[in-house]
N, C-alpha and C. Protein backbone atom coordinates (compact mmCIF):
# COMPACT_ATOMS: atom_id res chain seq x y z
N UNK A 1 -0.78 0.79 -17.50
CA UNK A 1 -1.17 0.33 -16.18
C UNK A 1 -2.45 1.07 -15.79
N UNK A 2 -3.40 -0.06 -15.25
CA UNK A 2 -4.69 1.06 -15.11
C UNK A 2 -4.91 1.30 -13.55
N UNK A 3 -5.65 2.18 -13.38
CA UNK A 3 -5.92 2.61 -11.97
C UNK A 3 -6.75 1.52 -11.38
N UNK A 4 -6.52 1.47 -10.09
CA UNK A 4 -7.50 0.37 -9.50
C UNK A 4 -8.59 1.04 -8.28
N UNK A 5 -9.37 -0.02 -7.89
CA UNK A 5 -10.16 0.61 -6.89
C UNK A 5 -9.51 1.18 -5.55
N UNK A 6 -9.45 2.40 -5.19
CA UNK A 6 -9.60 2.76 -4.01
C UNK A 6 -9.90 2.16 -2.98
N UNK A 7 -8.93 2.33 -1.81
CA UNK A 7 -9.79 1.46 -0.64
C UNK A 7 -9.51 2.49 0.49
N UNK A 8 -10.84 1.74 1.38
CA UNK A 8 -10.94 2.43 2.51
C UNK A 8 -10.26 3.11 3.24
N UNK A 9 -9.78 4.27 4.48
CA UNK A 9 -8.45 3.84 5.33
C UNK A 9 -8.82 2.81 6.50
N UNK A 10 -9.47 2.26 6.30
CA UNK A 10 -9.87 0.75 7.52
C UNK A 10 -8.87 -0.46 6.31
N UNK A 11 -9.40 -0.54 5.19
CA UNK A 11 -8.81 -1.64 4.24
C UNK A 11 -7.55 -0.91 4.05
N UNK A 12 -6.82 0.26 4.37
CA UNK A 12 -5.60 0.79 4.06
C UNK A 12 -4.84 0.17 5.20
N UNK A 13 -5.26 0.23 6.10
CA UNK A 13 -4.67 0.04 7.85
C UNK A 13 -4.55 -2.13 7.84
N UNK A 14 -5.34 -2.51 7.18
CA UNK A 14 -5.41 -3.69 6.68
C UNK A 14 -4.15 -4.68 5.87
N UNK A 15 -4.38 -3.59 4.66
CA UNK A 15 -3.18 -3.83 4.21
C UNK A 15 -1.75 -3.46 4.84
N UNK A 16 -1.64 -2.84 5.19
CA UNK A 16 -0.38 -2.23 5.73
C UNK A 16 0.36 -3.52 6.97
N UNK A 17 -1.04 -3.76 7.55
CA UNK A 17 -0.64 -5.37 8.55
C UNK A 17 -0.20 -6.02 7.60
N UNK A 18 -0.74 -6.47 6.48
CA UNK A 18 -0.50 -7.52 5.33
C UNK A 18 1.03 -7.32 4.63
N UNK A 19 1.21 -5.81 4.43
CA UNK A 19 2.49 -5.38 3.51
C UNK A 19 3.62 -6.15 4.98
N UNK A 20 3.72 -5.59 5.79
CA UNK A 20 4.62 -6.30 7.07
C UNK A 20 4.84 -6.87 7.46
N UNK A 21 4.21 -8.06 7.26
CA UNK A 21 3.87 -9.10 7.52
C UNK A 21 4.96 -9.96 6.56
N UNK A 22 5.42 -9.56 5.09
CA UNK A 22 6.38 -9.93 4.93
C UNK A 22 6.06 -11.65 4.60
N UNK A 23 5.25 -12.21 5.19
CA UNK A 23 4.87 -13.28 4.65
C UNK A 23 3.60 -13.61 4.34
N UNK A 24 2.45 -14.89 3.91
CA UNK A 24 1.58 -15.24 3.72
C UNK A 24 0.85 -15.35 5.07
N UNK A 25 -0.54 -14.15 5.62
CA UNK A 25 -0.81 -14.53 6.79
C UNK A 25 -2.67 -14.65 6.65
N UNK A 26 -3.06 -15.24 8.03
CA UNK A 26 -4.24 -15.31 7.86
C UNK A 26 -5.43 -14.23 8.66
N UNK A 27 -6.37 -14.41 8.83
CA UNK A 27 -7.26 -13.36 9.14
C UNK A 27 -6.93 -13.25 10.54
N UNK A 28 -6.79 -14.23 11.45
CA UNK A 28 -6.69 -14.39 12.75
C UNK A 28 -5.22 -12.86 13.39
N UNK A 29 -4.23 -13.85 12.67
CA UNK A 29 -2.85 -12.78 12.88
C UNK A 29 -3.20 -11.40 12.31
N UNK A 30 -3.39 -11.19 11.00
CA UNK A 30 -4.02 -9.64 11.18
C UNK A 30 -4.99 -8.87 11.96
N UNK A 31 -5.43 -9.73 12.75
CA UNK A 31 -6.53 -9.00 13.59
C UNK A 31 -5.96 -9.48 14.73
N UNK A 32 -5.12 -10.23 15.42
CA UNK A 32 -4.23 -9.36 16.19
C UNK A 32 -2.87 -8.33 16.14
N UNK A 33 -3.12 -7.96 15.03
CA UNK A 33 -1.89 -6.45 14.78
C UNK A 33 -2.75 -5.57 14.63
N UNK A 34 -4.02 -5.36 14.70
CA UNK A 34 -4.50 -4.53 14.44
C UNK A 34 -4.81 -3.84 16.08
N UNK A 35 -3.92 -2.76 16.33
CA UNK A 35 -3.68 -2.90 17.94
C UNK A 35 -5.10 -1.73 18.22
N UNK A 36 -4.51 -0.22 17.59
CA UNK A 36 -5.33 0.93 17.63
C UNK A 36 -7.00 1.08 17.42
N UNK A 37 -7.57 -0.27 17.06
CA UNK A 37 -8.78 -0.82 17.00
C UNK A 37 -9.55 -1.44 17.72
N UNK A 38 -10.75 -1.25 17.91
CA UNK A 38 -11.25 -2.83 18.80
C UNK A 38 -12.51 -3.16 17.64
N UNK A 39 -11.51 -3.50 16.44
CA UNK A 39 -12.64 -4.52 15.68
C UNK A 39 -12.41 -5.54 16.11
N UNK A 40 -14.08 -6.06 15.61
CA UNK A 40 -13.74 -7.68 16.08
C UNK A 40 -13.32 -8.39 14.73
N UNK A 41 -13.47 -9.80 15.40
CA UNK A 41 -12.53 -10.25 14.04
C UNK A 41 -14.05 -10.67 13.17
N UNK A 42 -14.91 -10.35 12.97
CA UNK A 42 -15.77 -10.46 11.71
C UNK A 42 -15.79 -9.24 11.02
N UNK A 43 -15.36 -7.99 11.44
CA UNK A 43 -15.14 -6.85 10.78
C UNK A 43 -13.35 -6.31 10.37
N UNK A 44 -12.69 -7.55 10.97
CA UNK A 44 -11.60 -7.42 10.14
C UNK A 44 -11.48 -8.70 8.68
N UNK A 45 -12.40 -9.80 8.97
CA UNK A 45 -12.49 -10.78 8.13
C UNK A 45 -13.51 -9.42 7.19
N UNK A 46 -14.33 -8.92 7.45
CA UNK A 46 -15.11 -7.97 6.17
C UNK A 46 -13.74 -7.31 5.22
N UNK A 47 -13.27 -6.81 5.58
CA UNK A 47 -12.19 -5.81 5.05
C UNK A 47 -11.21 -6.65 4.12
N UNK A 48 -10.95 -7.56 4.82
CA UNK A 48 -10.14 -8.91 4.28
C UNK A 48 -10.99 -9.56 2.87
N UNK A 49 -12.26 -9.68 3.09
CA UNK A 49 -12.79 -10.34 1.86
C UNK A 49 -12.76 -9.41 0.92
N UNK A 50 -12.93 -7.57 1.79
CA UNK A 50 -13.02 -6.36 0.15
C UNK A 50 -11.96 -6.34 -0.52
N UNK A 51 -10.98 -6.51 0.47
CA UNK A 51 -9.30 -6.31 -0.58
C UNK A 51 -8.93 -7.55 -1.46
N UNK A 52 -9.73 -8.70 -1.09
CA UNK A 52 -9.20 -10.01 -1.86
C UNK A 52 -10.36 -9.38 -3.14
N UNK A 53 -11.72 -8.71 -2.53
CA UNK A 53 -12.68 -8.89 -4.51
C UNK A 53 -12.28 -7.84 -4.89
N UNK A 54 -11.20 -6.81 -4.23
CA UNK A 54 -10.87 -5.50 -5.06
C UNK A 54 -9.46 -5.65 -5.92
N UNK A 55 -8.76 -7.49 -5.21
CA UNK A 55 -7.94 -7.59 -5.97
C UNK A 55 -6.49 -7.09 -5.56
N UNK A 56 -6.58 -6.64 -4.13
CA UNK A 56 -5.61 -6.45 -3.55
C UNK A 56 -4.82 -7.72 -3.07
N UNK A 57 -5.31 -8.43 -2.24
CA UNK A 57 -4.73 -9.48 -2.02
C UNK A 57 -5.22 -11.36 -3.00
N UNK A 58 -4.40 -12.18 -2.28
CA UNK A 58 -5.17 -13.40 -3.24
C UNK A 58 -4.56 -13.95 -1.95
N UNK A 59 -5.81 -15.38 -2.36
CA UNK A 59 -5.38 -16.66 -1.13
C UNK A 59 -4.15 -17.27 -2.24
N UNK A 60 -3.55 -17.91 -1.23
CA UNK A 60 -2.12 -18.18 -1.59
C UNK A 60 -1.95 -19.45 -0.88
N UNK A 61 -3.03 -20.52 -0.78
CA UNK A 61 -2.74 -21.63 0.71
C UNK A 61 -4.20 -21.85 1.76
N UNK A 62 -3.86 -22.80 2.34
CA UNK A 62 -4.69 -22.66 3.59
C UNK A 62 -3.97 -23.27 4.82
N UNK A 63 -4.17 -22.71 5.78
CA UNK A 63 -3.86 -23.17 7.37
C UNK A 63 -4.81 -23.34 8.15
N UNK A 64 -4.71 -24.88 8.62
CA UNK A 64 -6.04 -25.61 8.96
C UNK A 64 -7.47 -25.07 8.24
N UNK A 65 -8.10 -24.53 9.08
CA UNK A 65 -9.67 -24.02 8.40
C UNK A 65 -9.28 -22.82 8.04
N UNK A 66 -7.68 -21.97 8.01
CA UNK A 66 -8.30 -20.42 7.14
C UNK A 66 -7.40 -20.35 6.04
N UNK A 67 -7.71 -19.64 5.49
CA UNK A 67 -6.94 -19.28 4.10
C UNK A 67 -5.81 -18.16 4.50
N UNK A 68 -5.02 -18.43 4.00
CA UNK A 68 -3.53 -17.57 3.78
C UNK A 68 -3.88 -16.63 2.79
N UNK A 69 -3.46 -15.59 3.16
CA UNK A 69 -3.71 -14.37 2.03
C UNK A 69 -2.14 -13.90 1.98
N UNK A 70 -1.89 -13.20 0.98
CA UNK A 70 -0.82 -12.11 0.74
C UNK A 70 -0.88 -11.26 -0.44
N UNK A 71 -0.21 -10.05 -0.23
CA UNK A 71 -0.53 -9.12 -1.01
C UNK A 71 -0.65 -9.41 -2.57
N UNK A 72 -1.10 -8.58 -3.65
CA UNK A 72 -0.76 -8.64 -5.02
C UNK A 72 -0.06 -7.65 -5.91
N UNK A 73 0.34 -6.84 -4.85
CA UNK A 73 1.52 -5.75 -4.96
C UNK A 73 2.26 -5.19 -4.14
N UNK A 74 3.03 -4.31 -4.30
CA UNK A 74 4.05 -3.70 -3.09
C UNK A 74 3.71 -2.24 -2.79
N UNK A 75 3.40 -1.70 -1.71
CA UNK A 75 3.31 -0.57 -1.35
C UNK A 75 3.26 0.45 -2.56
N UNK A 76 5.13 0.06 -2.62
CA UNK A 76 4.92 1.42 -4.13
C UNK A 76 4.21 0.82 -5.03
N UNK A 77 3.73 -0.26 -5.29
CA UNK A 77 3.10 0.04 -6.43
C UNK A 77 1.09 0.53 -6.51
N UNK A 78 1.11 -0.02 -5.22
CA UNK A 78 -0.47 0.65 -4.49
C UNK A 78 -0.11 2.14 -4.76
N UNK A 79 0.80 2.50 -4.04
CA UNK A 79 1.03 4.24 -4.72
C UNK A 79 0.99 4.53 -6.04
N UNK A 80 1.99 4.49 -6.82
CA UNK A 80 1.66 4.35 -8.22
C UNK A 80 0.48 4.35 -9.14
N UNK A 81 -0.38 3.14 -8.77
CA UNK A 81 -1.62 2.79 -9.13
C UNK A 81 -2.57 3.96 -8.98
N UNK A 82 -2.54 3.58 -7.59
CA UNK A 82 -3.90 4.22 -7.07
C UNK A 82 -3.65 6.11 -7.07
N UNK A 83 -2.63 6.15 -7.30
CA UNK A 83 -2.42 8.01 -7.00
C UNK A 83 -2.02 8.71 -7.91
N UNK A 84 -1.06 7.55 -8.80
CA UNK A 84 -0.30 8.33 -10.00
C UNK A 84 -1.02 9.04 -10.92
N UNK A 85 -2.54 8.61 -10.81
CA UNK A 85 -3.34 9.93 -11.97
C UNK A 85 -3.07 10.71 -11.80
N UNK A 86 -3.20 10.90 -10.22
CA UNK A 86 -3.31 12.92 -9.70
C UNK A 86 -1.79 13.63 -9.99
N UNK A 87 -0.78 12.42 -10.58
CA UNK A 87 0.35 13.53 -10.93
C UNK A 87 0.98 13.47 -12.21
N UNK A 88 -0.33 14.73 -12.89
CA UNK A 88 -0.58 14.80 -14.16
C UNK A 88 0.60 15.16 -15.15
N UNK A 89 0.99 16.22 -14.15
CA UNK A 89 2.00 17.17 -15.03
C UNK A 89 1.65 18.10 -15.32
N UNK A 90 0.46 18.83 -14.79
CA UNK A 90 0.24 20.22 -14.85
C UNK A 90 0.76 20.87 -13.72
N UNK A 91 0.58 22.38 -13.59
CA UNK A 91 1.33 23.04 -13.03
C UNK A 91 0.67 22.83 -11.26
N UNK A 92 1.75 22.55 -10.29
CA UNK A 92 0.79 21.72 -8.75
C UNK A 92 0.83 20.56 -9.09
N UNK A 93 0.83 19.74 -10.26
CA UNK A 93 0.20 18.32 -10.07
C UNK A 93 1.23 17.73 -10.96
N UNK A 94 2.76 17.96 -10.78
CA UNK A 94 4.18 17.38 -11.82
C UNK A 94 4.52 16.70 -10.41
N UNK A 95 5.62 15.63 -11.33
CA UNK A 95 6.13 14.89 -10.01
C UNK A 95 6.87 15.94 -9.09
N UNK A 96 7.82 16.66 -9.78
CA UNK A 96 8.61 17.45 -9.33
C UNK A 96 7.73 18.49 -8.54
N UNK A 97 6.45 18.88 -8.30
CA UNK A 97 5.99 19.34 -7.27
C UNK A 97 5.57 18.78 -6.15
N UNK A 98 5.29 17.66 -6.39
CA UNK A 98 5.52 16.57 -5.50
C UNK A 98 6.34 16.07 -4.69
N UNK A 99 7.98 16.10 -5.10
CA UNK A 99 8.61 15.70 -4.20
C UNK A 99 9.14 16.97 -3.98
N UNK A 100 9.00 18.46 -4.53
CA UNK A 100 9.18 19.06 -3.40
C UNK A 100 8.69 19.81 -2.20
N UNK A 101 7.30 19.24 -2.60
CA UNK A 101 6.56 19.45 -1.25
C UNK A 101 6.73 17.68 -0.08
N UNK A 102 6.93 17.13 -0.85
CA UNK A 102 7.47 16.40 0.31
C UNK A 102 8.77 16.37 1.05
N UNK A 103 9.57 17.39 0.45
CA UNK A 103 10.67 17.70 1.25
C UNK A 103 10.70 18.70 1.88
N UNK A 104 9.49 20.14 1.70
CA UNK A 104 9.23 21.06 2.29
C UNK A 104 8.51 20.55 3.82
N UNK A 105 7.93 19.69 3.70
CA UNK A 105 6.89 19.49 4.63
C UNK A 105 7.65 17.83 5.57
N UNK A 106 8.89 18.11 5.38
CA UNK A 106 9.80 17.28 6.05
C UNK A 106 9.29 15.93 5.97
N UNK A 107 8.74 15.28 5.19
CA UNK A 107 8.04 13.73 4.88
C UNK A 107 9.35 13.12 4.41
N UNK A 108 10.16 13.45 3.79
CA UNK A 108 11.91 13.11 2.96
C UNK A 108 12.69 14.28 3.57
N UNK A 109 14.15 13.59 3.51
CA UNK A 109 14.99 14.52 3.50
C UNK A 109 16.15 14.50 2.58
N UNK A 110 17.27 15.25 2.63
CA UNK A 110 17.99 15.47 1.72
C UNK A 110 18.34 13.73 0.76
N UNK A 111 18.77 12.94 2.08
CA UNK A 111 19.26 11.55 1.83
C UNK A 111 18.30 11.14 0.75
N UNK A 112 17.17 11.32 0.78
CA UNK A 112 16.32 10.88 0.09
C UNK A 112 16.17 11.18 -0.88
N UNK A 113 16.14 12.82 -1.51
CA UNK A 113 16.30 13.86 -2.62
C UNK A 113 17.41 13.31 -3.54
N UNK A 114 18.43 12.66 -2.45
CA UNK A 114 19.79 12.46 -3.33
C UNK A 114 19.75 10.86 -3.98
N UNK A 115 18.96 10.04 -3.11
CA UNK A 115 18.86 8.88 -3.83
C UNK A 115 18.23 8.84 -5.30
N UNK A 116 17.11 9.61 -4.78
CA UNK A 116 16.06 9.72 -6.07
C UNK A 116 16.51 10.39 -7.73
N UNK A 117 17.31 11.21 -7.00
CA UNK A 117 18.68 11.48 -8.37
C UNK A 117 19.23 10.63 -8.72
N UNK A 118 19.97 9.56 -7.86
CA UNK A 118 20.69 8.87 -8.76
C UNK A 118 19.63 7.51 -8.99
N UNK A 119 18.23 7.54 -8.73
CA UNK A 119 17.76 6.51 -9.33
C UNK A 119 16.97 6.96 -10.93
N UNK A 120 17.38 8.23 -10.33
CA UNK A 120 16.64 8.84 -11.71
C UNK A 120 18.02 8.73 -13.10
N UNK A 121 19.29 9.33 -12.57
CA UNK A 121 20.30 8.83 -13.47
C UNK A 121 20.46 7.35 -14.07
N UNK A 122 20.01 6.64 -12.93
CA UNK A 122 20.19 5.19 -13.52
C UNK A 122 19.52 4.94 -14.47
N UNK A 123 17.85 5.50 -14.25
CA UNK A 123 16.94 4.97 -15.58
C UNK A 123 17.07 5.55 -16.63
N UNK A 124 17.77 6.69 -16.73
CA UNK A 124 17.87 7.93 -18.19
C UNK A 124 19.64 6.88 -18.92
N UNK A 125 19.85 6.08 -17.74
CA UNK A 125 21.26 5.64 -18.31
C UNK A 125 21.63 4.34 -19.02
């Protein structure tokens, strides 16, 4: 699996409308979820065209004059992709330092520690 392009946190905040969205939406509806902003909607249609040529999203349809977009992956796998280099397996940079600084720094909690065990048993099983 290869790494993909990086995106903005404007095209991060983008997607994230898109991941929630849960269905096929168009430029209009994402740029009204985009609350914490006052882009307009030609600078949320910009962001929208980088993630469709970076390959994040694809048109999927059209509604009346706009195109339907939806994602071309799932959250985790934008994680995965885009981050999983940095967790090499050297010493700081193993998964297992990873999730336990995300449980130090209260991002997960135990519930979570304990799932990840038994999803980890499942795949060794």
């Amino acid at each position: 699996m290869q790494p993909i392009k990086d995106v903005s946190a404007a095209e991060l905040k983008i997607m994230q409308v898109i991941w929630a969205a849960k269905k096929p939406v168009i430029i209009t509806e994402v740029w009204h979820e985009i609350r914490d902003h006052d882009w307009t909607y030609q600078t949320v249609q910009t962001f929208v065209n980088r993630l469709h040529a970076k390959g994040y999203i694809k048109i999927c349809g059209k509604q009346v004059r706009s195109y339907l977009y939806e994602p071309t992956l799932t959250p985790a796998e934008y994680i995965v992709r885009s981050r999983g280099a940095l967790i090499n397996g050297e010493k700081g940079a193993s998964l297992s330092d990873f999730v336990s600084l995300m449980y130090k720094t209260n991002i997960c909690d135990k519930t979570d520690i304990l799932r990840l065990s038994e999803t980890v048993r499942n795949i060794l099983h």
